[in-house]
Protein backbone atom coordinates (compact mmCIF):
# COMPACT_ATOMS: atom_id res chain seq x y z
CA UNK A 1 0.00 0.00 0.00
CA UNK A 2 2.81 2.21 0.81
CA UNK A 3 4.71 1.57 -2.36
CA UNK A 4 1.40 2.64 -4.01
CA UNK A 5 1.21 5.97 -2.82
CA UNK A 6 4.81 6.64 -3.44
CA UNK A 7 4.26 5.65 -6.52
CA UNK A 8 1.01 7.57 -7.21
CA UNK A 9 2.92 10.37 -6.33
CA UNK A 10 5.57 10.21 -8.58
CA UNK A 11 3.30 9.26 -12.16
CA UNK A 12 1.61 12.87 -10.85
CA UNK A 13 -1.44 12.37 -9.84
CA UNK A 14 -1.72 14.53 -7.01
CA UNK A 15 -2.03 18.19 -7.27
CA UNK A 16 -0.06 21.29 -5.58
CA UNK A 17 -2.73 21.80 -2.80
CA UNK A 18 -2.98 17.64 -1.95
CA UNK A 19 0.79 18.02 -1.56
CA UNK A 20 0.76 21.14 0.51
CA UNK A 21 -2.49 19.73 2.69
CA UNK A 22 -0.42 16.46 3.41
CA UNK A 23 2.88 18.51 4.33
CA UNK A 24 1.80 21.17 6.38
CA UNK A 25 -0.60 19.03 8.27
CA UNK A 26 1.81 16.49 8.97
CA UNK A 27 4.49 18.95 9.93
CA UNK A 28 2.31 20.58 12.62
CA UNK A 29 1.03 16.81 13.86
CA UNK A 30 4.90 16.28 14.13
CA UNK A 31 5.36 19.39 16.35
CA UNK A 32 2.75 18.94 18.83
CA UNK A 33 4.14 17.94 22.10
CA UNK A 34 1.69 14.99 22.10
CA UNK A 35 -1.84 14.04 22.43
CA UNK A 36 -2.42 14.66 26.27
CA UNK A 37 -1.32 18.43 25.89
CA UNK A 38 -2.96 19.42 22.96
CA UNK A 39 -5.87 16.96 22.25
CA UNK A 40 -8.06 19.10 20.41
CA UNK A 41 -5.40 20.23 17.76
CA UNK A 42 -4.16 16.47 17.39
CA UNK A 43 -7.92 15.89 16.52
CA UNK A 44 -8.75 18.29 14.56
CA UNK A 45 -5.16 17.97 12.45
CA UNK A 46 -6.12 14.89 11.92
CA UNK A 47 -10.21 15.65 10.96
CA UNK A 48 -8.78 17.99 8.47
CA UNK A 49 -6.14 15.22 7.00
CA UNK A 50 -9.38 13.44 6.18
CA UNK A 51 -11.53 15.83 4.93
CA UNK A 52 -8.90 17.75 2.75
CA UNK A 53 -7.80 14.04 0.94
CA UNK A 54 -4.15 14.68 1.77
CA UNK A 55 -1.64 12.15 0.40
CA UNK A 56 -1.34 9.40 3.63
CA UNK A 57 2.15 8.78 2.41
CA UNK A 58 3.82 12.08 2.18
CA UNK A 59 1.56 13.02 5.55
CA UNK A 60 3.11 10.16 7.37
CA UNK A 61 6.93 11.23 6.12
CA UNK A 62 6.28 14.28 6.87
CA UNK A 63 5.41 13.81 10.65
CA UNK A 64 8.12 11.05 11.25
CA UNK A 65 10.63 13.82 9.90
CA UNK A 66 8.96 16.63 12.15
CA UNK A 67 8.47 14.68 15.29
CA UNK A 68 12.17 13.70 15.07
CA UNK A 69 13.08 17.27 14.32
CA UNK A 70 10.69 18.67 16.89
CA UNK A 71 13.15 15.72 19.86
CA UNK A 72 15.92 17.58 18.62
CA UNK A 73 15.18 21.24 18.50
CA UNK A 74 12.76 20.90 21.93
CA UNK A 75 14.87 23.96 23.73
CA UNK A 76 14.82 26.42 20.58
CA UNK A 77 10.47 25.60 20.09
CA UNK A 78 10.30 26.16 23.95
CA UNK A 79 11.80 29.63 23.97
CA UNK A 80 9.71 30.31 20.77
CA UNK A 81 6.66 29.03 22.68
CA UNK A 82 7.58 31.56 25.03
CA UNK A 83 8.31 34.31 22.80
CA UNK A 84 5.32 34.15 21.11
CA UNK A 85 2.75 33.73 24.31
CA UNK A 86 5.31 36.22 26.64
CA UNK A 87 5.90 39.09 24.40
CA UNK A 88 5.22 39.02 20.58
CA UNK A 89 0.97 37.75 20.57
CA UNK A 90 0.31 38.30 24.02
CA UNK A 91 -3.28 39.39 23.36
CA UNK A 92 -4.00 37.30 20.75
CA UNK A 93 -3.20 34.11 22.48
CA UNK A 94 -4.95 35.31 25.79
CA UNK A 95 -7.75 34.88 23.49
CA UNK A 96 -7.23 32.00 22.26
CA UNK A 97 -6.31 30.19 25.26
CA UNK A 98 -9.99 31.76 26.35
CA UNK A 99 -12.14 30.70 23.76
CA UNK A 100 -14.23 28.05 24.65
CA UNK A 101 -13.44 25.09 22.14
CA UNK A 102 -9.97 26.67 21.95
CA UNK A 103 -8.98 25.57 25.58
CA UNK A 104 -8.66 21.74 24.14
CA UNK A 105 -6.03 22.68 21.67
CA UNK A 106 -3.11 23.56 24.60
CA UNK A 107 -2.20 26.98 23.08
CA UNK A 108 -1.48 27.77 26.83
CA UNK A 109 1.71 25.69 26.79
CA UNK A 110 5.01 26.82 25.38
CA UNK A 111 5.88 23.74 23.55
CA UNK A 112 1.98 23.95 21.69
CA UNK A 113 2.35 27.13 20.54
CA UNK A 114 5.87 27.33 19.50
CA UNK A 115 5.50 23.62 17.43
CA UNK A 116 2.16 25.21 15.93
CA UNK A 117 4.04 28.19 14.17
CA UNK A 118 7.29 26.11 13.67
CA UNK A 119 5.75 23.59 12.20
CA UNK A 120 3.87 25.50 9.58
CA UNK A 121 6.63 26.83 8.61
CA UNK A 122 8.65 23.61 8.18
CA UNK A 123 5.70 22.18 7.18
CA UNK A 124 5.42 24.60 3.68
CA UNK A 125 8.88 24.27 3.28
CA UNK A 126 8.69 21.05 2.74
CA UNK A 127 5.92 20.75 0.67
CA UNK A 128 7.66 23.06 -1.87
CA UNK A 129 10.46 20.88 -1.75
CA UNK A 130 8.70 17.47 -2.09
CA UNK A 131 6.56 19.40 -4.68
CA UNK A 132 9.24 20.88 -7.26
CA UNK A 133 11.33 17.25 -6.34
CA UNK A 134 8.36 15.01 -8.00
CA UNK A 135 7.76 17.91 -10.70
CA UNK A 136 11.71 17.28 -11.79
CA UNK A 137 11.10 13.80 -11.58
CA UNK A 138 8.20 13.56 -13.99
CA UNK A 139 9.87 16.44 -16.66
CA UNK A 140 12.75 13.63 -16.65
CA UNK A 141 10.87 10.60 -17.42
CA UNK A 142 8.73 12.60 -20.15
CA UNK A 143 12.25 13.51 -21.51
CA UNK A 144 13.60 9.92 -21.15
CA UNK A 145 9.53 8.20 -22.69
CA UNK A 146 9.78 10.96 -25.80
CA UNK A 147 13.50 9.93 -26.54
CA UNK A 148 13.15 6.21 -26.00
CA UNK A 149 10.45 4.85 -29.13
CA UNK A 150 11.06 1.01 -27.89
CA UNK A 151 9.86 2.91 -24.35
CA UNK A 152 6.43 4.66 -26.01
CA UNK A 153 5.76 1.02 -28.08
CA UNK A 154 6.08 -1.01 -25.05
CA UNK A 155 4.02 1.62 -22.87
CA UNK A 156 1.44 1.36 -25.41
CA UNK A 157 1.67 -2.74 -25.99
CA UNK A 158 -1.42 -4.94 -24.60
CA UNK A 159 0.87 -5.62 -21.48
CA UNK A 160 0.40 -2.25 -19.84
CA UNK A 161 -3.01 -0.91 -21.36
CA UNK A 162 -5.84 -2.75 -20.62
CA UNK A 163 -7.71 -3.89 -23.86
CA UNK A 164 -11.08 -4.57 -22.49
CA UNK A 165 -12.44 -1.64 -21.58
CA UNK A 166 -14.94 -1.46 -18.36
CA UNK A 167 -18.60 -1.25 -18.80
């Protein structure tokens, strides 16, 4: 199943925004401290994985490479938590923290709010990158199928295309 989606997403079927959805939203999953402190941002993370049809493979490498990058850069989040909550968006999060379903998503912890803006961030940077990576991919094997004519016959031969079409 896994060696499906990979290869779904390199023959190009997924679009720009699937890509992005799958990235960003992974990337943020990956940078919450965990489920007990922010419950109702792990939930709704992943309600919106499932309504927006992200791509379950590029969402899953995407948080395995966040949550180990989020173990690893714990003290610089932490201070960014605290920058953000302490001085930059005071007001703003005193709202948030506040609101009444926004209490479930742990805003009032460093950690939260510091992985929330780190990991968008991370999280579009990535998706740009896996993004232009399978769009260089796919420009080289339409360069290598329209140079190869042994390549475009075989493509086209009974073995790959399906003769019987469904009704």
């Amino acid at each position: 199943m896994f060696i499906k989606k990979i290869a779904k997403i390199l023959r190009g079927n997924l679009s720009f925004l699937q890509i992005m959805f799958a990235c960003i939203l992974g990337a943020i999953l990956g940078f919450t401290p965990g489920f007990d402190r922010a419950f109702g941002l792990s939930a709704s993370i992943v309600l919106l994985f499932i309504v927006l049809n992200a791509n379950l493979g590029i969402f899953l490498f995407v948080f395995s490479i966040s949550k180990l990058l989020f173990y690893l850069a714990t003290p610089f989040i932490f201070y960014f938590g605290g920058v953000l909550l302490d001085n930059v968006a005071t007001g703003l999060f005193a709202k948030i923290i506040n609101a009444p379903v926004l209490a479930f998503f742990g805003f009032e912890y460093y950690l939260t709010s510091g992985g929330l803006a780190v990991g968008i961030v991370i999280g579009i940077l990535m998706g740009l990158i896996i993004y232009y990576l399978s769009k260089i991919y796919r420009y080289s094997m339409d360069k290598v199928d329209s140079n190869l004519s042994w390549f475009a016959k075989f493509k086209n031969s009974f073995v790959i295309t399906p003769t019987i079409s469904p009704t």
